[in-house]
Protein backbone atom coordinates (compact mmCIF):
# COMPACT_ATOMS: atom_id res chain seq x y z
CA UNK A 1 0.00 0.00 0.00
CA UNK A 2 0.80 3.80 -0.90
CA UNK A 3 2.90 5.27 2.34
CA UNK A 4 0.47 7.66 2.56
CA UNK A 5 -2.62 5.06 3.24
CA UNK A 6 -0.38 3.23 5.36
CA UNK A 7 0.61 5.73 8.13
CA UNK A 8 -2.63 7.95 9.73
CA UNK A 9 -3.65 11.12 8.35
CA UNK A 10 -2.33 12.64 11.58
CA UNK A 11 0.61 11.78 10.88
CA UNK A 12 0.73 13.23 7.01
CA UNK A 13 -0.28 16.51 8.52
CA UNK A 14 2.59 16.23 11.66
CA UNK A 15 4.95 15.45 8.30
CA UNK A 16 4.75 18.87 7.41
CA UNK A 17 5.68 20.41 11.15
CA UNK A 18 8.35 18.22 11.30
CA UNK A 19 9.78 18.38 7.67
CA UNK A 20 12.97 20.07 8.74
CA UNK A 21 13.97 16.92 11.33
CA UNK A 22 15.20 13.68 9.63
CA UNK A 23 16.74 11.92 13.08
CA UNK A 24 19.06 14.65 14.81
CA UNK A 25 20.73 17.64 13.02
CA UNK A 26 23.65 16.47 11.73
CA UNK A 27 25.43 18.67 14.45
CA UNK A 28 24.03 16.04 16.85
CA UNK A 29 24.53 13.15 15.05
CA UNK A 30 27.92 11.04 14.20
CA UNK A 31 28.75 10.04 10.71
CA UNK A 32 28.90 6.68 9.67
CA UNK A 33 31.59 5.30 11.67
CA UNK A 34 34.47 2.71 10.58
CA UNK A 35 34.56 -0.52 11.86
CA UNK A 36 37.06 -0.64 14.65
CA UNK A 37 38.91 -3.47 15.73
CA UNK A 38 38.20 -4.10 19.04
CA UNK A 39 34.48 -4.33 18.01
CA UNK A 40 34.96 -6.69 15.23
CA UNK A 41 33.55 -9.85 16.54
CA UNK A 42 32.99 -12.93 14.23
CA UNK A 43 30.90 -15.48 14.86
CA UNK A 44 28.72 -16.87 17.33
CA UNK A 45 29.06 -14.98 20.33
CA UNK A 46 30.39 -17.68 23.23
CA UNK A 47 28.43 -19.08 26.44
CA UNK A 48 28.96 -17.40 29.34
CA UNK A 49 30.21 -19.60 33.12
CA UNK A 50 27.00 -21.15 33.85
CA UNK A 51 25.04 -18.98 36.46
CA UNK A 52 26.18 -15.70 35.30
CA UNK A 53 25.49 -13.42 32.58
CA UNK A 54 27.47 -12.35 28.88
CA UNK A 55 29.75 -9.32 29.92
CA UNK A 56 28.62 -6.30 29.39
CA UNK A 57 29.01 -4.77 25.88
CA UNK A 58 31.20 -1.25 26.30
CA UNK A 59 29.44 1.75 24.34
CA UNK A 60 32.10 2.80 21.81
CA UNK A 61 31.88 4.27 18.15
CA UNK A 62 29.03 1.94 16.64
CA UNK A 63 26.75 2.49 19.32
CA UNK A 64 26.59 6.37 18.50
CA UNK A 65 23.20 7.95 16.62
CA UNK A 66 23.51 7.31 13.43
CA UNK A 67 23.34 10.90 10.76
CA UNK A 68 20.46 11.34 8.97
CA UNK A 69 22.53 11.76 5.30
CA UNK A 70 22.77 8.29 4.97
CA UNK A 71 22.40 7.17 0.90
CA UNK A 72 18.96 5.59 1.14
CA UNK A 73 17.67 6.99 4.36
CA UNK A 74 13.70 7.20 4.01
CA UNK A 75 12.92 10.76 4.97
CA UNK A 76 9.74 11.14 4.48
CA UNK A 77 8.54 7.59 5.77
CA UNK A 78 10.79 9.05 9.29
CA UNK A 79 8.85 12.28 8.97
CA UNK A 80 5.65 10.20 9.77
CA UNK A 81 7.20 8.12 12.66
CA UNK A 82 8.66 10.24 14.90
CA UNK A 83 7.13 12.93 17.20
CA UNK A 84 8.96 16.61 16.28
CA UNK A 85 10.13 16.67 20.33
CA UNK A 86 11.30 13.05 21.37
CA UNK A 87 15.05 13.29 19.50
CA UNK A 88 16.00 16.58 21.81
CA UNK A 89 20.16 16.03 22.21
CA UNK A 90 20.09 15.99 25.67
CA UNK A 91 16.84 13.33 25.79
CA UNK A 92 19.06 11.06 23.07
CA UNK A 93 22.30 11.13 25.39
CA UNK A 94 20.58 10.37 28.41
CA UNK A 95 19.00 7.17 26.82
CA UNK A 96 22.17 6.05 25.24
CA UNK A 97 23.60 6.16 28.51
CA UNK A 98 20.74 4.42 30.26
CA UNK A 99 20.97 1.64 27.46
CA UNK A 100 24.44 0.93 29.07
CA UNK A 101 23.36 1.01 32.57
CA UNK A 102 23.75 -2.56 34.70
CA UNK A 103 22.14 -1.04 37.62
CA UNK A 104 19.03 -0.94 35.99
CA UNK A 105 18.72 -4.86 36.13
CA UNK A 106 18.44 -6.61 39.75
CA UNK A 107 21.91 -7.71 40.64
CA UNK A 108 23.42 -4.89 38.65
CA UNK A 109 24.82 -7.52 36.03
CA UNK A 110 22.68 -6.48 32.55
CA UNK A 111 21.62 -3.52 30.68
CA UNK A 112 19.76 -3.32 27.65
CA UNK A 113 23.25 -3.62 25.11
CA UNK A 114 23.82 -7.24 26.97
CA UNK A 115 21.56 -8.54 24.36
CA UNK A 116 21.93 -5.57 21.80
CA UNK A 117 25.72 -5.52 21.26
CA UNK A 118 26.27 -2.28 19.14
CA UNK A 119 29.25 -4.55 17.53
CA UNK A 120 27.13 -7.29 16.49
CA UNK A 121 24.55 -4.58 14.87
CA UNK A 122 22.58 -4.64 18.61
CA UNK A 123 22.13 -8.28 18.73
CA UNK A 124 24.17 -10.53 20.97
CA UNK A 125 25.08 -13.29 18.29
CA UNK A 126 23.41 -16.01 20.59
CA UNK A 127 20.18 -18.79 19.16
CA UNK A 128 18.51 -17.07 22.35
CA UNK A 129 19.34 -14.56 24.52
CA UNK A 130 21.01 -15.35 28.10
CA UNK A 131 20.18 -12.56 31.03
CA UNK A 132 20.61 -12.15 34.81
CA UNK A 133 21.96 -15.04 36.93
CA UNK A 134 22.70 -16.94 33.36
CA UNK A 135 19.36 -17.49 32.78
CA UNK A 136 18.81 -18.59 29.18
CA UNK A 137 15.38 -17.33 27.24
CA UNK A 138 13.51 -18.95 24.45
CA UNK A 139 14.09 -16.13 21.98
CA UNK A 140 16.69 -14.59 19.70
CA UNK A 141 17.36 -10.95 20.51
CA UNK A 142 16.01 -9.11 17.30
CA UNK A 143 18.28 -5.63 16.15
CA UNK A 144 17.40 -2.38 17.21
CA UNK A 145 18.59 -0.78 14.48
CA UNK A 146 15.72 0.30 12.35
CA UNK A 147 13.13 -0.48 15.08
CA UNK A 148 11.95 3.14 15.16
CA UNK A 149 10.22 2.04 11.72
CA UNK A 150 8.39 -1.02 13.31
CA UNK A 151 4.29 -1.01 13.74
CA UNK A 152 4.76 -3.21 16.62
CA UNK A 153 7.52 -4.27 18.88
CA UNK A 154 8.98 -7.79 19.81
CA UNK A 155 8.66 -10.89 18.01
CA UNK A 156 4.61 -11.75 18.60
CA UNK A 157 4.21 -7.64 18.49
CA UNK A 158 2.74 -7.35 22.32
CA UNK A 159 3.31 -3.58 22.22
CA UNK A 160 3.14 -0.76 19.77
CA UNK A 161 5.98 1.79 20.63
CA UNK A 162 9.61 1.65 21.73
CA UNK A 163 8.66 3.03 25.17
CA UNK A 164 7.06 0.41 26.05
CA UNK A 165 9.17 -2.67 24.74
CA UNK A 166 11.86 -0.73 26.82
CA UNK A 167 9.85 -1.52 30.17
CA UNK A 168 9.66 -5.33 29.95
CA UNK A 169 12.67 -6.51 30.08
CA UNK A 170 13.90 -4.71 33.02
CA UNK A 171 11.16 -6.79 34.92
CA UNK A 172 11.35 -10.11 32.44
CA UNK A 173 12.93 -12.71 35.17
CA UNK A 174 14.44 -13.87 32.64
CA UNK A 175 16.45 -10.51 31.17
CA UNK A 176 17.05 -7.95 33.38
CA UNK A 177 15.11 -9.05 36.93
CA UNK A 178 13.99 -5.99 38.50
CA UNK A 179 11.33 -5.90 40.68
CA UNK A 180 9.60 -3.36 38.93
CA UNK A 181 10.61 -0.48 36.79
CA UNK A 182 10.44 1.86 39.76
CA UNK A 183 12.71 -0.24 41.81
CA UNK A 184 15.58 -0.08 38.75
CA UNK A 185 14.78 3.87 38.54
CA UNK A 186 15.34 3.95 42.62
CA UNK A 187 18.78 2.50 42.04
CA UNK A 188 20.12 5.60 39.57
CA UNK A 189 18.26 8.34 41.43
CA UNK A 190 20.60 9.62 43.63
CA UNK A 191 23.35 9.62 41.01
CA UNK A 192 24.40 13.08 40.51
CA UNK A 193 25.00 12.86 36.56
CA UNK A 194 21.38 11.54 36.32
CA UNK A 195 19.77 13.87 38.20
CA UNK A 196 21.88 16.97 35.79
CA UNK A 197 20.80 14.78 32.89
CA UNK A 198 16.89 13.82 33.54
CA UNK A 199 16.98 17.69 34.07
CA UNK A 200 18.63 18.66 30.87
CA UNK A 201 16.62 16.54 28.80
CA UNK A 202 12.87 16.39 30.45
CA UNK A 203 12.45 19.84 33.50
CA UNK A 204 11.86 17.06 36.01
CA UNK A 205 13.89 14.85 38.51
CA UNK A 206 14.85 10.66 37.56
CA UNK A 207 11.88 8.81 37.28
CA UNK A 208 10.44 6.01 35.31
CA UNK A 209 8.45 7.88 32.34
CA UNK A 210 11.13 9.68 31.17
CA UNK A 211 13.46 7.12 31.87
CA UNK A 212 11.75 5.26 29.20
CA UNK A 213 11.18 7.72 26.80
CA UNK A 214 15.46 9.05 26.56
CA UNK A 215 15.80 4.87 25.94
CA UNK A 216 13.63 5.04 23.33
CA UNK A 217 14.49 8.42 21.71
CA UNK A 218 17.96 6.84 21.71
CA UNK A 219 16.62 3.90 19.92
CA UNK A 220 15.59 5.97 17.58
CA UNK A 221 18.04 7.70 16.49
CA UNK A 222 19.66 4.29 15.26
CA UNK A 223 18.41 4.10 11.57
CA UNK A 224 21.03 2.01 9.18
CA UNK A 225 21.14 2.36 5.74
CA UNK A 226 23.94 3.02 3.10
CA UNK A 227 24.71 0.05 2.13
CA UNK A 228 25.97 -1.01 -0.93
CA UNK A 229 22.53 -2.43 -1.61
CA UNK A 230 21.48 1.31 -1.30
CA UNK A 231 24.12 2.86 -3.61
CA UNK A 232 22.99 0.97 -6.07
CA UNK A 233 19.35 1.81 -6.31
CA UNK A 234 20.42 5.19 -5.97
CA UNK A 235 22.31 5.14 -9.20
CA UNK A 236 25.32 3.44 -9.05
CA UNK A 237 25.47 0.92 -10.90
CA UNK A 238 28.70 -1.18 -10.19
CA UNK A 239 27.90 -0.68 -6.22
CA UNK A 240 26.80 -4.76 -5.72
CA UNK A 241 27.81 -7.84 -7.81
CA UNK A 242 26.50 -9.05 -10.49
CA UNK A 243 25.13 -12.31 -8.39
CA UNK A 244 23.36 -9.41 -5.91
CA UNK A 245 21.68 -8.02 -8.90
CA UNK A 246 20.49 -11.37 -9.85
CA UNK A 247 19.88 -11.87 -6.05
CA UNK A 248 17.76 -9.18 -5.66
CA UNK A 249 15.84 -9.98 -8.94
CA UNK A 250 15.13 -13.53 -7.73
CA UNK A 251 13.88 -12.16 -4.42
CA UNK A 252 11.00 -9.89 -5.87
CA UNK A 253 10.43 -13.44 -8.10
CA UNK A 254 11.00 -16.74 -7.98
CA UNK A 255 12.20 -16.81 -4.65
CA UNK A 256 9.05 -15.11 -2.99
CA UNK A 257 10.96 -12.96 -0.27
CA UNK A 258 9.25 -9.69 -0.82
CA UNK A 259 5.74 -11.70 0.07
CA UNK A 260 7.17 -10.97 3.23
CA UNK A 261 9.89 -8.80 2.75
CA UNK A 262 7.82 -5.65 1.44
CA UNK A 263 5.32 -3.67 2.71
CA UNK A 264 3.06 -5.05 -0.22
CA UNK A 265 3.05 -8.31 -2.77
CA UNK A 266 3.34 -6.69 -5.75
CA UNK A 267 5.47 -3.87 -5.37
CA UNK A 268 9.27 -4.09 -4.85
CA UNK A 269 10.37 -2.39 -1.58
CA UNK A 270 13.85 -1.42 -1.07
CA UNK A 271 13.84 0.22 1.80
CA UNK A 272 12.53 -1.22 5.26
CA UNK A 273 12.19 -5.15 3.67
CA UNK A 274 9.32 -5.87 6.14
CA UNK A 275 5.29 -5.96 6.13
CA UNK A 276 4.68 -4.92 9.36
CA UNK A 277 2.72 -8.64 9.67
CA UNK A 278 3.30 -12.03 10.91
CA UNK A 279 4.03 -15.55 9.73
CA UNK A 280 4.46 -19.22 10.23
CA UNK A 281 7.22 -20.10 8.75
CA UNK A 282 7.59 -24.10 9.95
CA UNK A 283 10.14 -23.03 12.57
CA UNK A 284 10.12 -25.00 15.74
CA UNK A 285 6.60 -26.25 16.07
CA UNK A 286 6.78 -29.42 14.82
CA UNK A 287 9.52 -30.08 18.04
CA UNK A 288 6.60 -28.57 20.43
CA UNK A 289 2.98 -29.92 21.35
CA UNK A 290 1.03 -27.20 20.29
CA UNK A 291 -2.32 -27.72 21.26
CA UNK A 292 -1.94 -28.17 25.16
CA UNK A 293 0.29 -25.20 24.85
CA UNK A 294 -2.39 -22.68 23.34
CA UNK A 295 -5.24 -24.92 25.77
CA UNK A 296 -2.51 -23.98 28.89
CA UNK A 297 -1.96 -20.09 27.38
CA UNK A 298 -5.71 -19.79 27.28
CA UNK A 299 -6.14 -21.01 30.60
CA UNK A 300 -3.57 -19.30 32.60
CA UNK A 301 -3.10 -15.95 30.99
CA UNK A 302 -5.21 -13.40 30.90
CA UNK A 303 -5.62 -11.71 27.34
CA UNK A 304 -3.66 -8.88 27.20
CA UNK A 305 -1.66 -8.65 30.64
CA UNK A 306 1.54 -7.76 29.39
CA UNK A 307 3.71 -8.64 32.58
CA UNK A 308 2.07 -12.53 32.04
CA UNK A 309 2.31 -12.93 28.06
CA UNK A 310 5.97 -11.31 28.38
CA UNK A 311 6.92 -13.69 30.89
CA UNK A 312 5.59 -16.21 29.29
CA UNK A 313 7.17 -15.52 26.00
CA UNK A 314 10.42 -15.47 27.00
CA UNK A 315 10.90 -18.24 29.67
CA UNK A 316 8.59 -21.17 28.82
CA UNK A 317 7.85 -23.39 26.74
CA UNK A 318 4.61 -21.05 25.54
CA UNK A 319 7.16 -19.06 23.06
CA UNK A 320 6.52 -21.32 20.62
CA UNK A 321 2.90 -20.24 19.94
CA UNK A 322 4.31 -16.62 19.09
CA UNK A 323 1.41 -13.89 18.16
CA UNK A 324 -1.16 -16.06 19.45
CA UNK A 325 -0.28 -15.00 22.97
CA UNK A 326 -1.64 -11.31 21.89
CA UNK A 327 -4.51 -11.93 19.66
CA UNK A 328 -5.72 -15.75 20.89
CA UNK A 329 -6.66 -16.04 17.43
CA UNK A 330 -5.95 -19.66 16.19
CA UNK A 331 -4.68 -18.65 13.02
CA UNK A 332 -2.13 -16.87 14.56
CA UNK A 333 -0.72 -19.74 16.35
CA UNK A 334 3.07 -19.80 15.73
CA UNK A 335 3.49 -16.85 13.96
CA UNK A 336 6.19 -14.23 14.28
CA UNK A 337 6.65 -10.65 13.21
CA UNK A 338 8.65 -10.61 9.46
CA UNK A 339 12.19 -8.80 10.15
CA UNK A 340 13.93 -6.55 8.69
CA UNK A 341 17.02 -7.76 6.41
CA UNK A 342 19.27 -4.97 6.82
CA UNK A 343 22.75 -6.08 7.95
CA UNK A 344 21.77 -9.88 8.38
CA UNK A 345 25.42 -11.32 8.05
CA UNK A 346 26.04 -9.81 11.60
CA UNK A 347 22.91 -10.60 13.10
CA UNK A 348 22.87 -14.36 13.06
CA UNK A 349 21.68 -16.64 14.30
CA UNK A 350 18.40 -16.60 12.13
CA UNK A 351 14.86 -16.74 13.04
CA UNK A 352 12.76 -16.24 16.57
CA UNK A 353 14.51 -19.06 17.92
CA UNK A 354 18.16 -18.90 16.68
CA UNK A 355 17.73 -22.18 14.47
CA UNK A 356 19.72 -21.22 11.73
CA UNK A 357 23.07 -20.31 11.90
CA UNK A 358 23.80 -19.46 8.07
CA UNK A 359 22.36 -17.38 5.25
CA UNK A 360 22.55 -20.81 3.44
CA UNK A 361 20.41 -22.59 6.22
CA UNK A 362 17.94 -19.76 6.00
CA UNK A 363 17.70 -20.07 2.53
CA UNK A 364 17.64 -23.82 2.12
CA UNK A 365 14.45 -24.43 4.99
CA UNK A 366 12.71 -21.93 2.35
CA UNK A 367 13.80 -23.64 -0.44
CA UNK A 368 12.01 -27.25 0.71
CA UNK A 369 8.52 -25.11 2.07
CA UNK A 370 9.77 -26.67 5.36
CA UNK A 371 7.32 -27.25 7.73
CA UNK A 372 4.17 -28.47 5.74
CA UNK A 373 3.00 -30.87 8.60
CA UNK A 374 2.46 -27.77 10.10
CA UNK A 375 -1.63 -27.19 10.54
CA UNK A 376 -1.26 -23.20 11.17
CA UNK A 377 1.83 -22.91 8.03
CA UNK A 378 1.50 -19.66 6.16
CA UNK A 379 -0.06 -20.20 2.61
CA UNK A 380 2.89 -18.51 0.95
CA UNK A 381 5.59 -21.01 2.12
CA UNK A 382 6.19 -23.53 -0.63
CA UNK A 383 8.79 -25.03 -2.89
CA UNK A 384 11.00 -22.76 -4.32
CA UNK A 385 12.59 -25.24 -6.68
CA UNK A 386 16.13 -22.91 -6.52
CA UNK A 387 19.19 -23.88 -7.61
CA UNK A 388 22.69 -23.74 -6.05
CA UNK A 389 24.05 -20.70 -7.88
CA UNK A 390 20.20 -18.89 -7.56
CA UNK A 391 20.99 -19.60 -3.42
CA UNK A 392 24.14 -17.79 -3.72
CA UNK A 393 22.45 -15.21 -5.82
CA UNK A 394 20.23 -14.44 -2.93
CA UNK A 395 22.76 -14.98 -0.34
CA UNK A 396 24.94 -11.75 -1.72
CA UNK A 397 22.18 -9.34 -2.20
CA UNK A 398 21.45 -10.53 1.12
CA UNK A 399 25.10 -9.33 2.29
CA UNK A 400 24.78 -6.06 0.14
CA UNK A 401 22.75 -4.82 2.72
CA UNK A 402 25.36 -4.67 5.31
CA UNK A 403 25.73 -0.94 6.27
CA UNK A 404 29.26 0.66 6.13
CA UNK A 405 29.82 0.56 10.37
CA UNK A 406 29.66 -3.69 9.31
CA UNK A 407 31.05 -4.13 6.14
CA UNK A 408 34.67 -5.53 7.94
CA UNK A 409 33.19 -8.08 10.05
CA UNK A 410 30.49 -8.37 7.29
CA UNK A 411 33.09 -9.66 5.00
CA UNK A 412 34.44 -11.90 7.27
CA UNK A 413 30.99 -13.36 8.72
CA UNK A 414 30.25 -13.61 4.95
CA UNK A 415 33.60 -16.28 4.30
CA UNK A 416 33.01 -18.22 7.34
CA UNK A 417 29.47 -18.58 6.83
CA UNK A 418 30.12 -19.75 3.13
CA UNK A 419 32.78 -21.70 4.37
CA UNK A 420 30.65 -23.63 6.60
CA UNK A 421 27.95 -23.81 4.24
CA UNK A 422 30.47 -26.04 2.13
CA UNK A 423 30.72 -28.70 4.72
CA UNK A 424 27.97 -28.29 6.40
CA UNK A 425 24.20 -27.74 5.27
CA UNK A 426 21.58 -29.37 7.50
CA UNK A 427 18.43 -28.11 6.06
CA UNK A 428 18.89 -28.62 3.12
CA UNK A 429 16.42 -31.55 0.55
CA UNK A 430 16.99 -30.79 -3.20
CA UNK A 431 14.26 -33.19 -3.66
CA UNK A 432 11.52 -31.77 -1.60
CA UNK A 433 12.78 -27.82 -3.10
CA UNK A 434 11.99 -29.30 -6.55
CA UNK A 435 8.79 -31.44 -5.60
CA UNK A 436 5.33 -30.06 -5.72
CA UNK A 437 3.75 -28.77 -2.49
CA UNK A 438 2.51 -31.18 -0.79
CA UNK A 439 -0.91 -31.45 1.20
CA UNK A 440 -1.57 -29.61 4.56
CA UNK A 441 -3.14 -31.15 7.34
CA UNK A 442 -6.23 -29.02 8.65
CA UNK A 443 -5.67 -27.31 12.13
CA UNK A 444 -6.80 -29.15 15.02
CA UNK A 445 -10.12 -28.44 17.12
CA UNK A 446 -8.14 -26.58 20.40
């Protein structure tokens, strides 16, 4: 659909208030910075000594705002999503310091950049993310880059803005392990830099609103673009390979990515590569016994408590059943919100659950329509019937849309993972990518 359908009227006419503010002036905002080497980390990230948490990520160059002159940066589409007074300097520098800040969890082991390394393109390079006291959730830590952008937030989209997806995890058991959001506030009240800063940025003293709000106006202030990917649809024509221009082709075709990856199905979209909707894929269900689960969900949480679905989503078995913890809608069942595909090659492992751990794997459970026993499977997943080199194809306009701050470790995630792909490629059945789809079993009465 049009932009202009898609975002509210409201926001058209706030477009034109705001039409001088892209994300900060660019007095306020860092360029694109270079890769350094202490941040270069390859790989996936390694388990921390059982019983206590991954150390804590240092803020350095990558985890600075990001400038608005980016080639490819949407700025009208950011015109409609941000409010003209929530990226004030002093508002952004007091949440970037807050997303740094252990105290805010209960033992004063975790912030927020435990499982959004800056280095790692704010994920934590783990299948699922490990918080206080070691504990070990049942989901993969999405990016915050681009999140500003998102309709909803989290992988079964249980709340709307970036405020709010800041709260939960400083009370998830499971993540940070607060009491309560005004128990983590109470521990960085008395701190004299705080108090300056909460008064710079907000008139008032520390407390948990605006707490919330500098996190999230620092969040978005973290928009990633210029890529290669981006160069090139800006003009320049030898900016990807000739496989990522056949990549990107086969994406908007044969290979049925932008059915997800766009904000429509028959209009190419090379900007935010998401739909703002949610699908099963086949991931992870078939291992689970789904109907109990969604009997036990419906039993034991009430629709729409937050604190219970949250809890729930990240430390049980319940996970699994994805969106259908927000809408109880059996269609829903085991569907997650589509990502974004901006700077994947440093963002593994793939998927809600961290089942893949290359581009190729990714590519090959699409390639088979994995997951047809699957009742609640999404009617676009099917055979793709791709070949090897088409794979590849994909693969590298999948890497073209590493952003500059990545393209180092990029490069090198990009030769291990193809690398490993040689030796090693679990998901993939030539035979079932090149066989008709097969039947799907009907859902079953819950």
């Amino acid at each position: 659909m049009p932009v202009t359908t898609y975002f509210s009227q409201r926001a058209l006419m706030r477009a034109t208030f705001v039409s001088a503010l892209l994300l900060l002036p660019l007095s306020c905002a860092v360029p694109a910075a270079p890769a350094v080497s202490e941040d270069t980390i390859v790989g996936p990230a390694p388990a921390p000594p059982p019983g206590q948490a991954p150390p804590l990520p240092k803020p350095g160059p990558l985890a600075e705002p990001r400038a608005s002159n980016q080639v490819g940066f949407p700025k009208v589409l950011t015109q409609y999503v941000l409010s003209p007074t929530s990226l004030r300097p002093a508002r952004v520098a007091l949440g970037q310091k807050l997303f740094f800040e252990p105290r805010l969890s209960g033992n004063g082991t975790v912030a927020c950049a435990t499982c959004h390394d800056p280095a790692r393109a704010f994920t934590d390079g783990r299948p699922v993310s490990i918080g206080i006291h070691g504990r070990v959730g049942q989901r993969n830590a999405p990016t915050i880059l681009n999140a500003l952008y998102n309709k909803t937030q989290f992988w079964d989209g249980r709340v709307a803005t970036l405020e709010q997806q800041a709260a939960l995890p400083i009370t998830n058991p499971f993540e940070m392990g607060s009491a309560s959001v005004g128990d983590a506030v109470s521990r960085i009240a008395d701190d004299k830099d705080y108090q300056s800063q909460f008064m710079q940025g907000f008139g008032r003293d520390v407390n948990e609103q605006d707490m919330l709000s500098a996190i999230a106006a620092y969040e978005r202030t973290l928009a990633s673009f210029d890529s290669p990917f981006d160069h090139f649809i800006a003009g320049e024509a030898n900016a990807i390979s000739d496989s990522a221009k056949r990549g990107w082709e086969l994406s908007n075709t044969k290979a049925r990515c932008h059915l997800c990856h766009a904000l429509t199905d028959n209009q190419r979209d090379p900007t935010l590569f998401i739909d703002n909707d949610f699908h099963n894929i086949g991931i992870g269900i078939i291992r689970h016994h789904v109907v109990p689960l969604a009997q036990q969900a419906e039993r034991e949480l009430a629709q729409g408590h937050l604190a219970a679905i949250d809890t729930a989503a990240i430390t049980s078995e319940m996970s699994v059943l994805g969106r259908f913890l927000v809408t109880r809608k059996q269609s829903d069942i085991a569907s997650f919100k589509t990502p974004g595909l901006r700077n994947l090659l440093v963002t593994g492992p793939y998927f809600h659950d961290g089942s893949m751990q290359t581009l190729w794997d990714v590519m090959d459970h699409y390639n088979k329509g994995d997951g047809i026993t699957d009742p609640w499977l999404d009617k676009d997943m099917q055979p793709l019937a791709l070949s090897e080199s088409e794979i590849d194809d994909v693969v590298a306009f999948l890497a073209s849309l590493t952003s500059p701050q990545y393209k180092e470790v990029g490069d090198q995630e990009y030769a291990r993972q193809l690398a490993t792909s040689k030796v090693n490629r679990p998901q993939r059945d030539t035979g079932r990518a090149f066989a008709p789809k097969p039947k799907q079993p009907p859902p079953p009465p819950l």
